[in-house]
Protein backbone atom coordinates (compact mmCIF):
# COMPACT_ATOMS: atom_id res chain seq x y z
CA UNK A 1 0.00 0.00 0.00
CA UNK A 2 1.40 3.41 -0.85
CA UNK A 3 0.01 6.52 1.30
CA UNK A 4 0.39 10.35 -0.38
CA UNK A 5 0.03 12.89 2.02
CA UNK A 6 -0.52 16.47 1.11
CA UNK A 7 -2.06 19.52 2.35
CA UNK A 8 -0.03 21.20 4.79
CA UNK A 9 1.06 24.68 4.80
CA UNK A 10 1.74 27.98 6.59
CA UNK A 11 -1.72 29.03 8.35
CA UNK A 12 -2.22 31.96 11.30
CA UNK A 13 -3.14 30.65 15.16
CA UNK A 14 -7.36 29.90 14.98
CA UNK A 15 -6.87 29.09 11.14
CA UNK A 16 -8.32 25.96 9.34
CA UNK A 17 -6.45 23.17 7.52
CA UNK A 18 -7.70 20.15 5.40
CA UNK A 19 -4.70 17.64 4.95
CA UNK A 20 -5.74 14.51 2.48
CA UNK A 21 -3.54 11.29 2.15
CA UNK A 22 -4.37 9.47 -1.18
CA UNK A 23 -4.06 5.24 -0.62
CA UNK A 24 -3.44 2.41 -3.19
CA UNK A 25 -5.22 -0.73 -3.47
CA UNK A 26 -8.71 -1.90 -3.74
CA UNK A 27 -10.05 -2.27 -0.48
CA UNK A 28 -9.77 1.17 0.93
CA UNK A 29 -12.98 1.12 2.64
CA UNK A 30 -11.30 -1.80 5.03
CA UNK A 31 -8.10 0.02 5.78
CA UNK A 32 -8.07 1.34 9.50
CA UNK A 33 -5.73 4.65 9.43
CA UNK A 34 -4.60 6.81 11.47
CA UNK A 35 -2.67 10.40 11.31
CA UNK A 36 0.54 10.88 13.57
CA UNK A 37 2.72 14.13 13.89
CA UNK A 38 6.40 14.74 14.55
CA UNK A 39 8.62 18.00 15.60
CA UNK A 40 12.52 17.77 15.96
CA UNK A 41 13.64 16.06 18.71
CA UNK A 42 10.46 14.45 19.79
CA UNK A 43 8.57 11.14 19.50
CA UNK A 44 5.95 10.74 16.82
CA UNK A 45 2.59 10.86 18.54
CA UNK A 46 -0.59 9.27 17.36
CA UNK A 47 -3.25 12.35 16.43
CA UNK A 48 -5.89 10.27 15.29
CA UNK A 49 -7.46 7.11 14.01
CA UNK A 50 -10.38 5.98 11.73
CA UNK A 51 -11.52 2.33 11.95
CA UNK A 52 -13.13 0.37 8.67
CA UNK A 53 -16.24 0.94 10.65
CA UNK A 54 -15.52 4.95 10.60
CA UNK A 55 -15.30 5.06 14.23
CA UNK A 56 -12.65 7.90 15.19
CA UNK A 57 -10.62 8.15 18.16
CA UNK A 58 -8.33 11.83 18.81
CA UNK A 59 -5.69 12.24 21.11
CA UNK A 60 -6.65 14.98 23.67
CA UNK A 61 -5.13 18.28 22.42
CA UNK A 62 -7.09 17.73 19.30
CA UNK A 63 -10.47 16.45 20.37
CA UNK A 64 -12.96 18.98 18.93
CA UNK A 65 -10.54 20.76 16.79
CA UNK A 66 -9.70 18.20 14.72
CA UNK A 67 -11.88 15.91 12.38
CA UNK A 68 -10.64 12.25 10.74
CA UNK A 69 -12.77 11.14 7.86
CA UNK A 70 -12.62 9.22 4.93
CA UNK A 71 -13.93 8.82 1.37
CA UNK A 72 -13.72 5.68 0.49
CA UNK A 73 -15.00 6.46 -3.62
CA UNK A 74 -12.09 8.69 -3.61
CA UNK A 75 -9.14 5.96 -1.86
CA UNK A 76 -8.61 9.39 0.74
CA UNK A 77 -8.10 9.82 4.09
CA UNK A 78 -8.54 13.34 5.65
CA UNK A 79 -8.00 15.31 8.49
CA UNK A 80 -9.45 18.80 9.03
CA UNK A 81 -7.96 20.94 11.69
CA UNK A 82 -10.07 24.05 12.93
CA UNK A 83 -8.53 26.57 15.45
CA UNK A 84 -5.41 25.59 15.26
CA UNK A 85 -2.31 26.45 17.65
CA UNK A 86 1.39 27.38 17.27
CA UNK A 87 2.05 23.60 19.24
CA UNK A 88 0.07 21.97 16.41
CA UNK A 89 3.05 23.14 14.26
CA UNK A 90 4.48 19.32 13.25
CA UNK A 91 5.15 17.69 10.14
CA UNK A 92 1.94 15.22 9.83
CA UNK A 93 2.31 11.86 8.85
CA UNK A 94 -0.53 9.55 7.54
CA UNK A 95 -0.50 5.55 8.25
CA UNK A 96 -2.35 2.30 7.75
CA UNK A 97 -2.38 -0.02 9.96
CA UNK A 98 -4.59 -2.21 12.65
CA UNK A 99 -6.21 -2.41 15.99
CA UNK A 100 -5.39 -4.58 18.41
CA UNK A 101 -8.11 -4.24 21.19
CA UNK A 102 -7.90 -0.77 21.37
CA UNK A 103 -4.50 0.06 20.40
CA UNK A 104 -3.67 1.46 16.73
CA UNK A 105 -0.61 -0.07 15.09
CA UNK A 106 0.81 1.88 12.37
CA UNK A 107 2.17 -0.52 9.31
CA UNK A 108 2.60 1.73 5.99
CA UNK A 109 3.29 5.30 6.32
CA UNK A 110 3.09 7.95 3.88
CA UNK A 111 5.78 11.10 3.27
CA UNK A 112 4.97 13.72 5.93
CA UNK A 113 3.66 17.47 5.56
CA UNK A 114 4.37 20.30 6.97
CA UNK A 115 2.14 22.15 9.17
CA UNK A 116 3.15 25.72 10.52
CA UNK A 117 1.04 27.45 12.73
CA UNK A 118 2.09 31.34 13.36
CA UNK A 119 0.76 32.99 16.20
């Protein structure tokens, strides 16, 4: 499976953001996903996840700002980001991958993009 990720950019503290992450293969609509996000020095972290089912599950600092969907006529993965902060500033990552009770495991991963927040 090969993951695009695009979308990222340069957007003002309490600005919007749409990132999209185009998947190969045929049976997009059973992939579960998830989007991550890195800055230097630190850990990728887990931002969100989207089962086959659509159920979505955010980390903390994003709940209610951010929003995973899917399309699964279009083989894309999204993640909207409303009111957005200077410490959301990270390059974002897109995966596939599968749960394990409740615990996401990232497999493929696409390229990341950049996300700047000024404030």
């Amino acid at each position: 499976v090969q993951l695009q990720a695009s979308g990222g950019g340069l957007v003002q503290a309490g600005g919007s953001l749409r990132l999209s992450c185009a998947a190969s293969g045929s049976t997009f609509s059973s992939y579960e996903m998830g989007w991550h996000r890195q800055t230097p020095g630190k850990l990728r972290e887990l931002v969100a996840t989207i089962r086959d089912d659509e159920r979505a599950d955010y980390q903390a600092s994003v709940k209610g700002r951010f929003t995973i969907f899917r399309d699964n006529a279009k083989n894309t993965l999204y993640l909207q980001m409303s009111s957005l902060k200077p410490e959301d500033t990270a390059v974002y990552y897109c995966s596939k991958g599968s749960f394990r009770g409740n615990y996401y495991y990232p497999g493929n991963w696409g390229q990341g993009t950049l996300v700047t927040v000024s404030s």
